[in-house]
N, C-alpha and C. Protein backbone atom coordinates (compact mmCIF):
# COMPACT_ATOMS: atom_id res chain seq x y z
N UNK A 1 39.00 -69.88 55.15
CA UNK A 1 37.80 -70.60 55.50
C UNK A 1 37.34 -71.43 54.31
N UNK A 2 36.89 -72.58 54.76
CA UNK A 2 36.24 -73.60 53.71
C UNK A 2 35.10 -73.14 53.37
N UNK A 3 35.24 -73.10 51.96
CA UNK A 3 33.16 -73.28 51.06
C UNK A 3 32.84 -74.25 52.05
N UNK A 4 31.54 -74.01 51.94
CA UNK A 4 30.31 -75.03 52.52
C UNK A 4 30.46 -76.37 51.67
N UNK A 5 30.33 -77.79 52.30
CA UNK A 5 30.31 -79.33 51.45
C UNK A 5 28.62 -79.15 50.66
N UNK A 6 28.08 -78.58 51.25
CA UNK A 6 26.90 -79.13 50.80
C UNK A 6 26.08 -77.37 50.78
N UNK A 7 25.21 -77.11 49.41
CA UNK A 7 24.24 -75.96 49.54
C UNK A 7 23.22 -75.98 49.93
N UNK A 8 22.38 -75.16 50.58
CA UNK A 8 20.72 -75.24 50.42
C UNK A 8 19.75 -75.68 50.08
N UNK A 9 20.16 -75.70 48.52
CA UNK A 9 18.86 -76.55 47.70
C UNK A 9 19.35 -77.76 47.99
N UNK A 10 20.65 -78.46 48.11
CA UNK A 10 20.98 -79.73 48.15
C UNK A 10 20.25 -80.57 49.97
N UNK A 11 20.30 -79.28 50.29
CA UNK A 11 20.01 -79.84 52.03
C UNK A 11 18.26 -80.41 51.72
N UNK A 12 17.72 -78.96 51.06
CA UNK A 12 16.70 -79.63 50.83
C UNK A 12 15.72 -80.57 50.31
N UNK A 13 16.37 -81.28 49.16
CA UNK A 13 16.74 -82.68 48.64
C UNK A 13 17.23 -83.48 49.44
N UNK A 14 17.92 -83.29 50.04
CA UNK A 14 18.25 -84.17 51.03
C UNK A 14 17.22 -84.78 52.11
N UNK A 15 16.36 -83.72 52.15
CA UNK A 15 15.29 -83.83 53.47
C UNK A 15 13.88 -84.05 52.84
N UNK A 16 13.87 -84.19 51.34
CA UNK A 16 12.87 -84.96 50.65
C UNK A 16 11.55 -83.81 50.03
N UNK A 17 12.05 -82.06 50.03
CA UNK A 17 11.47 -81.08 50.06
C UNK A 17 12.29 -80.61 48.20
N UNK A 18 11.21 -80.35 47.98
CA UNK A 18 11.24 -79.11 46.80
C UNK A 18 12.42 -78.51 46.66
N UNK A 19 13.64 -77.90 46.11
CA UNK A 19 15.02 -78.01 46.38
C UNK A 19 15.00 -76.79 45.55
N UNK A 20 13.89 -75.97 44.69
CA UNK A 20 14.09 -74.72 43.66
C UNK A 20 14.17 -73.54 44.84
N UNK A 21 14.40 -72.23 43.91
CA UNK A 21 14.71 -70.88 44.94
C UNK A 21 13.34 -70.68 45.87
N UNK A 22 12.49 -70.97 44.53
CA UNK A 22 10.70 -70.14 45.06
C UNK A 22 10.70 -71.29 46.20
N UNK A 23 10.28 -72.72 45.78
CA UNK A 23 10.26 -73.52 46.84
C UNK A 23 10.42 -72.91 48.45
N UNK A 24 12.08 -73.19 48.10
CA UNK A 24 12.97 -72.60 49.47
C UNK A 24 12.24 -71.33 50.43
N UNK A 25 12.41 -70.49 49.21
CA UNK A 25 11.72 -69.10 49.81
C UNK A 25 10.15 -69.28 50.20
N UNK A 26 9.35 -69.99 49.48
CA UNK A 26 7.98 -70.18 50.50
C UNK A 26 8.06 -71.05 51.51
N UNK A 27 9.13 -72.10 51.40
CA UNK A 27 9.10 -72.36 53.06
C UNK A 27 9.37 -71.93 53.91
N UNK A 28 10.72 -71.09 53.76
CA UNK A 28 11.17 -70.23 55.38
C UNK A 28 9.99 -69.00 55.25
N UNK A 29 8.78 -68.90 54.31
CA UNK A 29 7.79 -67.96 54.90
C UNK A 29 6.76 -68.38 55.35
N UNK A 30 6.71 -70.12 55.37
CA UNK A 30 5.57 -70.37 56.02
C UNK A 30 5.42 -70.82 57.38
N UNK A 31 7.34 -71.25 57.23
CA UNK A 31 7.64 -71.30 58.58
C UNK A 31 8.39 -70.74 59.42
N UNK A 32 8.42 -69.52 59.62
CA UNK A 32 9.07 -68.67 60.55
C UNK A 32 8.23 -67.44 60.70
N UNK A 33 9.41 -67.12 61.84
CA UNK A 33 9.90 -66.94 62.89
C UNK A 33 10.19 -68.25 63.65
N UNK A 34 10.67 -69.04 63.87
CA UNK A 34 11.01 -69.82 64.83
C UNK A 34 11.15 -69.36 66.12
N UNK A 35 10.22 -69.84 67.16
CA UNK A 35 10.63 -69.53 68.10
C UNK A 35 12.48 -69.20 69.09
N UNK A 36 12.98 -68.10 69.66
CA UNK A 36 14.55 -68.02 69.77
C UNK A 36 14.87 -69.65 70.91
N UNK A 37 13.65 -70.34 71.82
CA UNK A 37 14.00 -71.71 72.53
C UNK A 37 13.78 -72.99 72.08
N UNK A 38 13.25 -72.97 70.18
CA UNK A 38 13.17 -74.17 69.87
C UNK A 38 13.96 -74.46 69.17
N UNK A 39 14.93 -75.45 69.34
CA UNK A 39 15.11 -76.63 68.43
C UNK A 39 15.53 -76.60 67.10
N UNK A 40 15.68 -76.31 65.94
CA UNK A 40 15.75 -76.55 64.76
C UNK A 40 14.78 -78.10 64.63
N UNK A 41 15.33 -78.92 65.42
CA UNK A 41 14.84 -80.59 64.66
C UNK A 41 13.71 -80.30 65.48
N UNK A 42 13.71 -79.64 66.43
CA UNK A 42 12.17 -80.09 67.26
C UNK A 42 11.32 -79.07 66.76
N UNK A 43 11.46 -78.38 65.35
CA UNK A 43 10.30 -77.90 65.03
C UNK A 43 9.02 -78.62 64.49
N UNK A 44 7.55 -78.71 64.38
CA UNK A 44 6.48 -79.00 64.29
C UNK A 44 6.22 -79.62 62.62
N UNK A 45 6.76 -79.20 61.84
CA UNK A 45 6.73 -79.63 60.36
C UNK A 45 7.69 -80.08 60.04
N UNK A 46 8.81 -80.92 60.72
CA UNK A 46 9.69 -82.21 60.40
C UNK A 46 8.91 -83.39 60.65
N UNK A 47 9.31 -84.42 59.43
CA UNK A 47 8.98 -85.72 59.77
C UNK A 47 10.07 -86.20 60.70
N UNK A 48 9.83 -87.46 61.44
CA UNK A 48 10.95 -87.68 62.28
C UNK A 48 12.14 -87.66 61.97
N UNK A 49 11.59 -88.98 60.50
CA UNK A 49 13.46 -88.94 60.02
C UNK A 49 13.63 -87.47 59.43
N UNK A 50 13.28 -86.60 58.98
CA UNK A 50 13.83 -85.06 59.25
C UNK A 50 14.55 -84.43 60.40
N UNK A 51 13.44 -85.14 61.11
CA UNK A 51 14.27 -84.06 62.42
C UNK A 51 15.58 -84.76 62.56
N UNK A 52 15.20 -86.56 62.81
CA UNK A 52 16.63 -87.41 63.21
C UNK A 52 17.84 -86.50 62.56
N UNK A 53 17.77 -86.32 61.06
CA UNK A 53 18.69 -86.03 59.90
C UNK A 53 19.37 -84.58 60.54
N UNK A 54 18.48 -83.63 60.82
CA UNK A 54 19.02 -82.46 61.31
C UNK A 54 19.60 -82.35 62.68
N UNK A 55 19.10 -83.49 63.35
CA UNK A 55 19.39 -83.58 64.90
C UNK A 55 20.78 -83.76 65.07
N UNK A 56 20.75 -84.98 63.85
CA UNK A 56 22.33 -85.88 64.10
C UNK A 56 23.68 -85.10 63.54
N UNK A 57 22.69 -84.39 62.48
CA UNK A 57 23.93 -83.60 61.57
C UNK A 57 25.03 -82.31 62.35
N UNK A 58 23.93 -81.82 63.55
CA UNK A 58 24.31 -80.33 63.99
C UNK A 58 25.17 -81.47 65.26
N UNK A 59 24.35 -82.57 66.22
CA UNK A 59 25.40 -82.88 66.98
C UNK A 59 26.82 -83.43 66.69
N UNK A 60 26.75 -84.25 65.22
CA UNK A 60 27.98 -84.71 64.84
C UNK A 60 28.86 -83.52 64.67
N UNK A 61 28.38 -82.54 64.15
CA UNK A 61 29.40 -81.23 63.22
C UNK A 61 29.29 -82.07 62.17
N UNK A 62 28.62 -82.69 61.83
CA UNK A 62 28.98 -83.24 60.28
C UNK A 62 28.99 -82.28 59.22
N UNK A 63 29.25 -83.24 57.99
CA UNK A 63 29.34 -82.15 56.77
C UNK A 63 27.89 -81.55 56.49
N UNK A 64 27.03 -82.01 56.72
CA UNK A 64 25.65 -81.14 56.49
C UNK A 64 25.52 -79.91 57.88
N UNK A 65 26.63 -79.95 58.71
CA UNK A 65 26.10 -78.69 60.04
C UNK A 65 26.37 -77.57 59.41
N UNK A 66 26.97 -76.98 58.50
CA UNK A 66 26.96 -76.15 58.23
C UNK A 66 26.07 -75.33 57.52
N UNK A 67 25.30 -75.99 56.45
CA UNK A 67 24.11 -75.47 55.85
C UNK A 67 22.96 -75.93 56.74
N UNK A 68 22.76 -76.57 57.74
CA UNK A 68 21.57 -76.57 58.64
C UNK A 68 21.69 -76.01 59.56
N UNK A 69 22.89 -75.29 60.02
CA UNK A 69 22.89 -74.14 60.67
C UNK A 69 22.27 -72.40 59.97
N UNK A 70 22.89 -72.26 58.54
CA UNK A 70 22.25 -71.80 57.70
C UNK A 70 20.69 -71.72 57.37
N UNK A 71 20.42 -72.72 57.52
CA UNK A 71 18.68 -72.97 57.36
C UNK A 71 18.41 -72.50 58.88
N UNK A 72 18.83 -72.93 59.89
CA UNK A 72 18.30 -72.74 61.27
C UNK A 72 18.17 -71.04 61.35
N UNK A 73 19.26 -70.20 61.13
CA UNK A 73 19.22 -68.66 60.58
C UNK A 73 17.82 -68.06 60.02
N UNK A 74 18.03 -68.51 58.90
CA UNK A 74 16.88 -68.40 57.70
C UNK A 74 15.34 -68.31 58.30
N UNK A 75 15.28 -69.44 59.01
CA UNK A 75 14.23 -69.85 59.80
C UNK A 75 13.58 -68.72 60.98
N UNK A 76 14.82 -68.32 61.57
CA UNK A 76 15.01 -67.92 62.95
C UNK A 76 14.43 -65.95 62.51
N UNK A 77 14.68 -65.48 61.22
CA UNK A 77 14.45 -64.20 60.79
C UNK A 77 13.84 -64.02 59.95
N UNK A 78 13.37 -65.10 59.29
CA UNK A 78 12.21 -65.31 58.16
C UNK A 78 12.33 -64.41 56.73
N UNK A 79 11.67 -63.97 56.36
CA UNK A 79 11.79 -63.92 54.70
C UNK A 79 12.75 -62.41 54.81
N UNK A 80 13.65 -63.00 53.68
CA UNK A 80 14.37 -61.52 53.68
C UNK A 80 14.36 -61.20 52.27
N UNK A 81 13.57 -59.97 52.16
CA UNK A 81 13.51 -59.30 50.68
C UNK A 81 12.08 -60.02 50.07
């Protein structure tokens, strides 16, 4: 199996967010639980072009689906530890 193209902090640079551990970790606690019928991109605290970015990435399989599937996880079970 292939490493991931792209990590976490990089996704989140990518999406114009704070990209450190603490960062990371206070966001998936401010935002989760994700509901189990929403969306990843159609969550409430994406800007559009956020959501576009995550929308397009998971339908392409592009090289970012793999760590925004990762984040979608993260999201979905909220703070661990």
């Amino acid at each position: 199996m292939e490493n991931p193209t792209h990590s976490l902090p990089a996704l989140f640079k990518q999406l114009g967010l704070a990209s450190d551990a603490l960062s990371i970790d206070q966001f998936i606690a401010s935002h989760s639980p994700l509901k189990p019928e929403l969306h990843l991109a159609d969550a409430f605290f994406w800007t559009t072009s956020q959501a576009d970015f995550l929308r397009g990435e998971i339908l392409e399989d592009a090289d970012w689906a793999e760590v925004v599937d990762q984040l979608d996880v993260m999201l979905r079970k909220g703070r661990v530890g």
